[in-house]
Protein backbone atom coordinates (compact mmCIF):
# COMPACT_ATOMS: atom_id res chain seq x y z
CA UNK A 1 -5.96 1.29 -1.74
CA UNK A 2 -9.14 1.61 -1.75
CA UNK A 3 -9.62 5.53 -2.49
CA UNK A 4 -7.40 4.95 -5.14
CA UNK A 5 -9.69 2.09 -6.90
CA UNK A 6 -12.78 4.60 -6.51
CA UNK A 7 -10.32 7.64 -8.27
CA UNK A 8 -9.25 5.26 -10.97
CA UNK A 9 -12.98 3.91 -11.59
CA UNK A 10 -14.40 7.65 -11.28
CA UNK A 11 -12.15 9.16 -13.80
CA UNK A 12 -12.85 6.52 -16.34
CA UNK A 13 -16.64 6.77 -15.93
CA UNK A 14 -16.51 10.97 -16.29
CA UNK A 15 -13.98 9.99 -19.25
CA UNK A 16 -16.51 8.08 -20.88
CA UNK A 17 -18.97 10.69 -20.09
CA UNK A 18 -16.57 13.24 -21.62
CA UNK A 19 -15.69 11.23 -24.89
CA UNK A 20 -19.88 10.29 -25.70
CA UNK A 21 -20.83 14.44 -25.09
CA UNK A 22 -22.90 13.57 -22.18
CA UNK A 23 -21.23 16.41 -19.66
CA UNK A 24 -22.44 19.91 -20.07
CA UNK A 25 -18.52 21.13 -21.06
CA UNK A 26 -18.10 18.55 -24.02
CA UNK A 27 -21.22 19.35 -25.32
CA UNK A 28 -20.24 22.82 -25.84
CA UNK A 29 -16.88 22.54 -26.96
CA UNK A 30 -14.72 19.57 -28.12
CA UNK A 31 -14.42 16.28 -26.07
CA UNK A 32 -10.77 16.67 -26.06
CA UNK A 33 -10.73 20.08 -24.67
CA UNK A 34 -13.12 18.77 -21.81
CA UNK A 35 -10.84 16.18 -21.14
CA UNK A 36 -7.30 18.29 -20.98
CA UNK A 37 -10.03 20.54 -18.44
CA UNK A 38 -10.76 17.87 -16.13
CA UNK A 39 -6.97 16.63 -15.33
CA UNK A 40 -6.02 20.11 -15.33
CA UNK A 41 -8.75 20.39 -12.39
CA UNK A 42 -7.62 17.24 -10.81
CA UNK A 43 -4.05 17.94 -10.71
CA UNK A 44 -4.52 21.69 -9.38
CA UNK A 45 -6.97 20.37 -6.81
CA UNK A 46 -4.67 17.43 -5.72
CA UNK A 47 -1.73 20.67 -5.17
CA UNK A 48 -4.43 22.39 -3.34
CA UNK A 49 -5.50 19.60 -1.25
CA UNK A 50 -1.54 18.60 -0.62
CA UNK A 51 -0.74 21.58 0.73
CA UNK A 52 -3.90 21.63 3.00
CA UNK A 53 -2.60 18.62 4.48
CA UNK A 54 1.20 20.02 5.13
CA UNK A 55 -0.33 23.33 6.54
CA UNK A 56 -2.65 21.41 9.29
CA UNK A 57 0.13 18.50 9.87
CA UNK A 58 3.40 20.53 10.04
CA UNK A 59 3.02 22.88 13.02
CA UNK A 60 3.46 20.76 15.48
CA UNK A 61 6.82 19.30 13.75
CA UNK A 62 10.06 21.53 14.60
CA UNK A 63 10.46 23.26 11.10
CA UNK A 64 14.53 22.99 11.40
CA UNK A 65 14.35 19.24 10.69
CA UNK A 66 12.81 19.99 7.29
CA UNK A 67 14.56 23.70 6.42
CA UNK A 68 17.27 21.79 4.24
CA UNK A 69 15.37 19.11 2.48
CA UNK A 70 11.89 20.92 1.50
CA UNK A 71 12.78 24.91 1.76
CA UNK A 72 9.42 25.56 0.04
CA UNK A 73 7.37 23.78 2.52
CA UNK A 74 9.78 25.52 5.41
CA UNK A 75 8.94 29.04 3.06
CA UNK A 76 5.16 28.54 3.73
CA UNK A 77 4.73 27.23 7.03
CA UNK A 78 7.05 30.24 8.71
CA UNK A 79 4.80 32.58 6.70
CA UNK A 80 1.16 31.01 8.04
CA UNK A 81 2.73 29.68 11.43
């Protein structure tokens, strides 16, 4: 609850930030542009992250119980396990 308070509060403060010019990116190009940029980099790094997680949690989980209901997740852990 709390980690998601500090997310919510952070992004608003860099999307202030963003929208006055005051990062180096929206001072070179539009505001908008810096702004589609920085949830672009959010959501890829939340994917990144997620998968991070499921690659250090799963091994010690038999991967038959999940084969059927997440074959992508099944897909990558037989290939790095």
């Amino acid at each position: 609850v709390i980690s998601v308070g500090l997310l919510i509060f952070s992004v608003v403060i860099v999307s202030a930030l963003i929208f006055d010019e005051q990062t180096s990116l929206s001072s070179d190009v539009h505001p908008a542009l810096a702004f589609v940029a920085m949830w672009l980099a959010l959501i890829w790094l939340s994917m990144v992250e997620g998968s991070q997680a499921s690659l250090v949690g799963l091994p010690p989980v038999d991967r038959e119980l999940y084969k059927e209901s997440h074959p992508i997740a099944y897909k990558i852990c037989a290939r790095s396990h």
